[in-house]
Protein backbone atom coordinates (compact mmCIF):
# COMPACT_ATOMS: atom_id res chain seq x y z
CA UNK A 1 -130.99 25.82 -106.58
CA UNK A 2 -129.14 23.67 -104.23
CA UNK A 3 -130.83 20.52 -102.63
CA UNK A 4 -131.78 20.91 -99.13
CA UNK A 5 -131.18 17.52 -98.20
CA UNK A 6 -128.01 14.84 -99.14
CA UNK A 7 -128.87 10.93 -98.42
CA UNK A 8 -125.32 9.30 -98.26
CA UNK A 9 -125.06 5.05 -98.71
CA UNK A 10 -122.05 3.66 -98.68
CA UNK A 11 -121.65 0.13 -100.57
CA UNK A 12 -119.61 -2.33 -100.74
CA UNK A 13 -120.39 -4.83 -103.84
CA UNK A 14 -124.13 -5.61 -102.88
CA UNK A 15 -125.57 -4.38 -106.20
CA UNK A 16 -129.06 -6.67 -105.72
CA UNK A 17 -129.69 -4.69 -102.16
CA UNK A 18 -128.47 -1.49 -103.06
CA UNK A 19 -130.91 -1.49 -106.01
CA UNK A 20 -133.58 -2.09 -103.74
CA UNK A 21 -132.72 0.76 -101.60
CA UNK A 22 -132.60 3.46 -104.20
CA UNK A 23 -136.03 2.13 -106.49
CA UNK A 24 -137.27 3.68 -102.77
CA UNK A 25 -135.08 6.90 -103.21
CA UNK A 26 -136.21 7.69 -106.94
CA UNK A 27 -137.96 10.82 -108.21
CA UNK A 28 -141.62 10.51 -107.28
CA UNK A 29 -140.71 7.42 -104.69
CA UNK A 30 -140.57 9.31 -101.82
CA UNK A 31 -143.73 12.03 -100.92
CA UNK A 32 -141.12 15.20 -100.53
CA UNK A 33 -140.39 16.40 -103.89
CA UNK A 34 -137.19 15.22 -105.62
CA UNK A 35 -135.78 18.91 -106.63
CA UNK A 36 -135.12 18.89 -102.36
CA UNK A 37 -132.65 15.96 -102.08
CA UNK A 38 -129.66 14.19 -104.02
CA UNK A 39 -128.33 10.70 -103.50
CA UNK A 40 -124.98 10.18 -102.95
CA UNK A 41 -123.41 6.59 -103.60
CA UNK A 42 -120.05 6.06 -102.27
CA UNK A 43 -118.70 2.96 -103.78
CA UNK A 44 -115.80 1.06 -102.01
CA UNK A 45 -116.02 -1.81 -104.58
CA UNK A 46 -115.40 0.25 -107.15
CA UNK A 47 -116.82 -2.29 -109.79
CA UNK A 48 -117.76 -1.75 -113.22
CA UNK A 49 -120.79 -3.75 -112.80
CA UNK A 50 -121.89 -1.03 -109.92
CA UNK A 51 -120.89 2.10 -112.62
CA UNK A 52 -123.28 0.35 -115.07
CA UNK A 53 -126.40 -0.46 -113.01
CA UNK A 54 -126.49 3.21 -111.56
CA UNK A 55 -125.56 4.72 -115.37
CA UNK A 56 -128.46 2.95 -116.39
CA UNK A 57 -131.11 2.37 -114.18
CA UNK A 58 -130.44 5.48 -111.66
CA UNK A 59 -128.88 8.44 -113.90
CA UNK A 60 -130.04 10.60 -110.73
CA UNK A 61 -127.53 9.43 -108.45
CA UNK A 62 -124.42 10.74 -107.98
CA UNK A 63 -121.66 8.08 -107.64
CA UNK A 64 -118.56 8.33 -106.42
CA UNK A 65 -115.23 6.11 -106.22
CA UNK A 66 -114.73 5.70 -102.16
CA UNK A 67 -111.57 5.31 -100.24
CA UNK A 68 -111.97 1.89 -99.28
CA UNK A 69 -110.75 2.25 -95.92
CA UNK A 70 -113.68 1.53 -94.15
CA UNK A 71 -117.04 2.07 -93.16
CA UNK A 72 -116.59 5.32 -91.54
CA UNK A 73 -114.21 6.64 -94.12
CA UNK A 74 -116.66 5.95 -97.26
CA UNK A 75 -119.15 7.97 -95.17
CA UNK A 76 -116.89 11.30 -94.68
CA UNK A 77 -116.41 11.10 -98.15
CA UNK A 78 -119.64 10.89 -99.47
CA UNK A 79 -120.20 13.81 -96.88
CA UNK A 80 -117.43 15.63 -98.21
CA UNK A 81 -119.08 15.46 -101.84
CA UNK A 82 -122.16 16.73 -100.46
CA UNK A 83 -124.48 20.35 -101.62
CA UNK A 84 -126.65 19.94 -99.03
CA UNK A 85 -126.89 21.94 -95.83
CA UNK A 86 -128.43 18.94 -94.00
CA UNK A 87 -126.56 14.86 -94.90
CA UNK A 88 -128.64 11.54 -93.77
CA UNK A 89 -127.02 8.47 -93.54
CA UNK A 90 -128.70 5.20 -94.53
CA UNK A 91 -126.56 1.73 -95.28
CA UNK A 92 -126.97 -0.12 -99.22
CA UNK A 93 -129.32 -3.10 -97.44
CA UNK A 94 -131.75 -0.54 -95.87
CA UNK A 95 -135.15 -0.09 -97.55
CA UNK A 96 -136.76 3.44 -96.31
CA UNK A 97 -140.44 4.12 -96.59
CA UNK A 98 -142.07 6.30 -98.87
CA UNK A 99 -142.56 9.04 -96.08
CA UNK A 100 -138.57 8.62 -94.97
CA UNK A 101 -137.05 12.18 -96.09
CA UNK A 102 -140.40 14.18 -95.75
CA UNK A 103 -140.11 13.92 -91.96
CA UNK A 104 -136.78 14.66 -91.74
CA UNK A 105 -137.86 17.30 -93.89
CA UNK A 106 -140.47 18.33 -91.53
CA UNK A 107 -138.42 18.21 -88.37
CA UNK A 108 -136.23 20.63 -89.28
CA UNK A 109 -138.99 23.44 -89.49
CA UNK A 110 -140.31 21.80 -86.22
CA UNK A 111 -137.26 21.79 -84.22
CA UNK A 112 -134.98 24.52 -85.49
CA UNK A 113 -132.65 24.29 -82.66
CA UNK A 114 -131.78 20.45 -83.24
CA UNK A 115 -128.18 19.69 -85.66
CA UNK A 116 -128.73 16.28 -85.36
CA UNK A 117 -131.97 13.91 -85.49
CA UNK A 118 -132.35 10.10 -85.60
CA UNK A 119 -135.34 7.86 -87.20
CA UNK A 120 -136.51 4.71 -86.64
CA UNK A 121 -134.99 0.93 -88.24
CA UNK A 122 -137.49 -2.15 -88.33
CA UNK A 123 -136.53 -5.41 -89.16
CA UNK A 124 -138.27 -6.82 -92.70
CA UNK A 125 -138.81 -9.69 -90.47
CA UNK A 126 -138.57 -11.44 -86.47
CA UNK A 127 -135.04 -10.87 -85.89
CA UNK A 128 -134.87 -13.09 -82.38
CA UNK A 129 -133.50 -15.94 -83.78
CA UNK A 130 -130.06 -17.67 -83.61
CA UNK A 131 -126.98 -16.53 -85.79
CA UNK A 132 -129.25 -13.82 -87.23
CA UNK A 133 -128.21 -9.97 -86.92
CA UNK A 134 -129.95 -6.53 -87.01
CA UNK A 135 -129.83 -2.82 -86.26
CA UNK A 136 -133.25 -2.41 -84.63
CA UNK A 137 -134.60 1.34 -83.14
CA UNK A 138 -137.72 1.51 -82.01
CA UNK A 139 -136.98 3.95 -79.53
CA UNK A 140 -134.28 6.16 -80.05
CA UNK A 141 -131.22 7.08 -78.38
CA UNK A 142 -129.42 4.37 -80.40
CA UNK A 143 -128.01 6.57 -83.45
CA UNK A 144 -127.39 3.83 -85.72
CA UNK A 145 -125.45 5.03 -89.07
CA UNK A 146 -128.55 2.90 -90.87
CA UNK A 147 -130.85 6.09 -90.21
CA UNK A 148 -129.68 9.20 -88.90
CA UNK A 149 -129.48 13.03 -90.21
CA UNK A 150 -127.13 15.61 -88.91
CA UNK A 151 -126.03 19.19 -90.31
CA UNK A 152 -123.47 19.98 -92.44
CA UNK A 153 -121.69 22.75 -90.06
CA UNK A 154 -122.23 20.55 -87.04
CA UNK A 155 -120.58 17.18 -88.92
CA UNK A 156 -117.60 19.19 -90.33
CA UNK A 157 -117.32 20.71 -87.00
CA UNK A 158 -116.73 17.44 -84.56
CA UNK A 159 -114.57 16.38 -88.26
CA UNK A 160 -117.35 13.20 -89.14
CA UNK A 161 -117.03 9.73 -88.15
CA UNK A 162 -113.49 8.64 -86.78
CA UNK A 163 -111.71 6.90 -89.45
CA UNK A 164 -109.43 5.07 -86.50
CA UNK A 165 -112.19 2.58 -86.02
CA UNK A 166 -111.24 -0.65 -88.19
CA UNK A 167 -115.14 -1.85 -88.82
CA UNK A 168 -118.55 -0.91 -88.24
CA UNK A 169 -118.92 -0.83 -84.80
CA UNK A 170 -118.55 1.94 -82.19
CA UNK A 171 -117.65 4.61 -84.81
CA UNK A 172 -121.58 6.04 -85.07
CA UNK A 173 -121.91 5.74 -81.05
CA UNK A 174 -118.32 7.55 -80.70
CA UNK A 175 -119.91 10.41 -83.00
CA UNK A 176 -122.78 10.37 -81.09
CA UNK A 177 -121.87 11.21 -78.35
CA UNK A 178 -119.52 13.78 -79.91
CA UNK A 179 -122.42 15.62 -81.12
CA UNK A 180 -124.70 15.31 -77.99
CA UNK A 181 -122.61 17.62 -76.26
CA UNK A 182 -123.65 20.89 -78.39
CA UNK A 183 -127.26 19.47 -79.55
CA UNK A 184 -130.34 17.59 -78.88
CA UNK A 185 -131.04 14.48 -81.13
CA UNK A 186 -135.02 14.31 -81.37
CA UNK A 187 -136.21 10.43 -82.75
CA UNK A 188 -138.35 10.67 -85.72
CA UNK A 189 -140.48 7.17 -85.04
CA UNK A 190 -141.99 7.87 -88.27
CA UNK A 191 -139.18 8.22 -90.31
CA UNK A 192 -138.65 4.06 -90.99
CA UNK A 193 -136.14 1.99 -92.77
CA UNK A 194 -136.71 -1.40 -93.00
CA UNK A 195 -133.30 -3.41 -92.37
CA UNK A 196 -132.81 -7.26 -93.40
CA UNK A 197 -131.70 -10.02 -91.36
CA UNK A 198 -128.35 -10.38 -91.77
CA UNK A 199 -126.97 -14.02 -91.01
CA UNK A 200 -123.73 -14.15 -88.54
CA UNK A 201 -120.75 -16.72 -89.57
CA UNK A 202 -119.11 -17.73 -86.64
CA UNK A 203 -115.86 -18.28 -88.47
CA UNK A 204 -115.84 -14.96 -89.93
CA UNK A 205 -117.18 -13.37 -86.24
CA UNK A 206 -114.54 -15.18 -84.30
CA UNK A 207 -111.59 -13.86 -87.40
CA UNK A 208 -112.98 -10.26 -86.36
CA UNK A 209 -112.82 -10.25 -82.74
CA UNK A 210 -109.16 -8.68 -82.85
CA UNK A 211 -110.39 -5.47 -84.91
CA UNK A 212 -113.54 -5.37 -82.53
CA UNK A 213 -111.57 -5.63 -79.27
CA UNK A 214 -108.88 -2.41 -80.56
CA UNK A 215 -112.59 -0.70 -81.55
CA UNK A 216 -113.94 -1.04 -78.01
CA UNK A 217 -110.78 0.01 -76.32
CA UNK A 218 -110.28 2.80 -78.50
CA UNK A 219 -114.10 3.45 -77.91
CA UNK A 220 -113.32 3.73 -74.40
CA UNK A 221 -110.04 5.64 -74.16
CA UNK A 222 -111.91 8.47 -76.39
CA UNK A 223 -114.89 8.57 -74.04
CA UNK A 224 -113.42 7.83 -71.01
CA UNK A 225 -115.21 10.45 -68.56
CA UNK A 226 -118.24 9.61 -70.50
CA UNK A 227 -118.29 6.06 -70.31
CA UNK A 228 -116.70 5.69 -66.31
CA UNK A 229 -113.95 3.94 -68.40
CA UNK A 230 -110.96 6.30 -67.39
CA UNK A 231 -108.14 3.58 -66.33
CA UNK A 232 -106.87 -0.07 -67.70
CA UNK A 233 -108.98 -2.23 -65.51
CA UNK A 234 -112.47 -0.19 -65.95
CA UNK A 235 -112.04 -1.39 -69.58
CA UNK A 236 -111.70 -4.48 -68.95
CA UNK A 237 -114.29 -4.79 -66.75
CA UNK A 238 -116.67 -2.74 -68.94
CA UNK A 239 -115.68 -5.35 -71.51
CA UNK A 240 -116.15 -8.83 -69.24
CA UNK A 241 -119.53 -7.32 -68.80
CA UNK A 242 -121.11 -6.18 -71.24
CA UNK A 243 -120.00 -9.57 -72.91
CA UNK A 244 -121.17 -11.77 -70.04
CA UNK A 245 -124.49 -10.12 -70.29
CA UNK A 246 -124.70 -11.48 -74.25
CA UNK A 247 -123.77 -14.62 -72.99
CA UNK A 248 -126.69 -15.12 -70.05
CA UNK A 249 -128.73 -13.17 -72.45
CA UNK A 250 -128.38 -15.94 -75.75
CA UNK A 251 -128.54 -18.52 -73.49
CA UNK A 252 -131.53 -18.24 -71.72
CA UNK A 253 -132.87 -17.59 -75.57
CA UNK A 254 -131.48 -21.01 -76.52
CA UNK A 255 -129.11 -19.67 -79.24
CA UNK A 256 -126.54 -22.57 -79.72
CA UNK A 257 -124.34 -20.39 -81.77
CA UNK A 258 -124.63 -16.94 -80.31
CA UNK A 259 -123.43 -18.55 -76.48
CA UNK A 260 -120.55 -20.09 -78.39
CA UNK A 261 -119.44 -16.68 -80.13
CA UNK A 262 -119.97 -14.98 -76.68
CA UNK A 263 -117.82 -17.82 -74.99
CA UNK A 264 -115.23 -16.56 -77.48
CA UNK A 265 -115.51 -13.47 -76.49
CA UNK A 266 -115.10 -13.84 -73.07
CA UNK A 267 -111.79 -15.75 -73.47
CA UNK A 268 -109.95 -15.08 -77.26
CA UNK A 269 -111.70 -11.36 -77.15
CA UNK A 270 -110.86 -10.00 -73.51
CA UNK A 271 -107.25 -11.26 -74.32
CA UNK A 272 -107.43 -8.81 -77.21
CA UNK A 273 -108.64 -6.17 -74.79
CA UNK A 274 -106.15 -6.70 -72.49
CA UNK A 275 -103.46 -6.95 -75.14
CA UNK A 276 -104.25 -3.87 -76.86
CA UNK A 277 -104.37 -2.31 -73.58
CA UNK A 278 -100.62 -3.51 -72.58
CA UNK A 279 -98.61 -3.21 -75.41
CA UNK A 280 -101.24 -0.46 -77.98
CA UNK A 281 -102.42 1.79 -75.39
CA UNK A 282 -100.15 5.06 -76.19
CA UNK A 283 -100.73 4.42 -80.15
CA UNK A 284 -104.78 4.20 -79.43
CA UNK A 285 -104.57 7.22 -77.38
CA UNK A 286 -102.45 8.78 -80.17
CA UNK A 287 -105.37 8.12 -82.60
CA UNK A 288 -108.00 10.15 -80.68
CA UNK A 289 -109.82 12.54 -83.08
């Protein structure tokens, strides 16, 4: 019999955190029975280190050889190696509770009209500090890759997560609201991952702000009428604001190196924007999926 349910991690050589994740995803780990869910490990690294921790210590997971081509590729393909009639996405670094995949499990007798549903993602620890990072939703609408379930039918139907985007950003908000126009997304707040802090480099920010300036305008051709974004300059401006809100935001919070990366941003990264928009704007409209 078929499992009902596919959990999907990507990883990228982070053996120590995705170890961590899946001691929570074992048989008898989580409180809905194991015989109703696989794990699916796509693996971008593609070590032999990786092969030999899961061979050994996790025989139940089913690992797979990704693409490496991204984030958002290494998801579709752990999707496309899925049984299940329902995938959840989770990232290696998350740390679900016990409860996690029992109330997705339960949502989907409780809300039989829904494709799509979205649970909550705590930080292990006070996130508000400088040159510290995390996916937090307490909330919901947020739809953060780090905790979110959808259907099968639905996610083969709006063809996944757009491979065009370069990183991990924008590509799970782009398929949200993909998916938003044929179904309601109900938050689980009781279906929690935990996330880490993740510390920010400014070096290695500031080296990606070229690859997260073609995501935002790409982000914004695709969703134009969505996002009021529908000509050159209401990108721009969308841009200069959003990023000038970071800035007032970090610096009223006294974050040194946040305001600097922000600063950045509002000079080296609108450039970008502006750039792409010039002299890429027919091949990023050529790219919509």
């Amino acid at each position: 019999m078929p499992s009902l349910i596919s959990v999907i991690i990507p990883t990228f050589n982070r053996n120590d955190l995705l170890a961590i994740c899946l001691d929570r995803l074992a048989p008898h780990s989580q409180t809905l029975d194991h015989s109703k869910y696989e794990v699916i490990v796509s693996d971008d690294g593609g070590s032999e280190s990786t092969k030999s921790m899961i061979s050994s210590k996790y025989p139940w997971v089913k690992l797979i050889k990704g693409p490496a081509s991204g984030p958002a590729a290494n998801r579709n393909f752990g999707a496309k190696n899925a049984k299940s009639e329902w995938l959840v996405f989770t990232d290696d670094d998350c740390i679900p509770e016990p409860n996690w995949l029992q109330t997705y499990y339960d949502a989907i007798q409780a809300y039989p009209e829904s494709k799509a549903f979205e649970g909550a993602i705590y930080p292990t620890e006070n996130h508000h500090k400088d040159l510290i990072e995390c996916p937090v939703n307490l909330y919901g609408n947020c739809f953060w890759s780090a905790n979110i379930m959808v259907h099968e039918s639905l996610f083969h139907a709006v063809k996944g997560f757009d491979e065009n985007y370069l990183l991990a950003a924008q590509e799970d908000q782009d398929f949200y609201l993909k998916i938003k126009e044929t179904t309601s997304v109900p938050f689980l707040k009781n279906s929690v991952v935990y996330h880490p802090l993740r510390k920010i480099y400014i070096w290695k920010t500031i080296k990606k702000i070229s690859k997260l300036a073609r995501n935002w305008v790409l982000y914004c051709i695709k969703n134009k009428e969505k996002l009021n974004t529908d000509s050159p300059l209401k990108i721009v401006k969308a841009g200069y604001v959003s990023q000038l809100g970071m800035l007032i935001f970090n610096v009223k919070n006294r974050f040194p190196g946040k305001s600097l990366i922000s600063l950045v941003w509002l000079s080296y990264g609108m450039l970008y924007i502006i750039y792409f928009l010039l002299f890429n704007f027919n091949d990023l409209q050529k790219s919509k999926v």
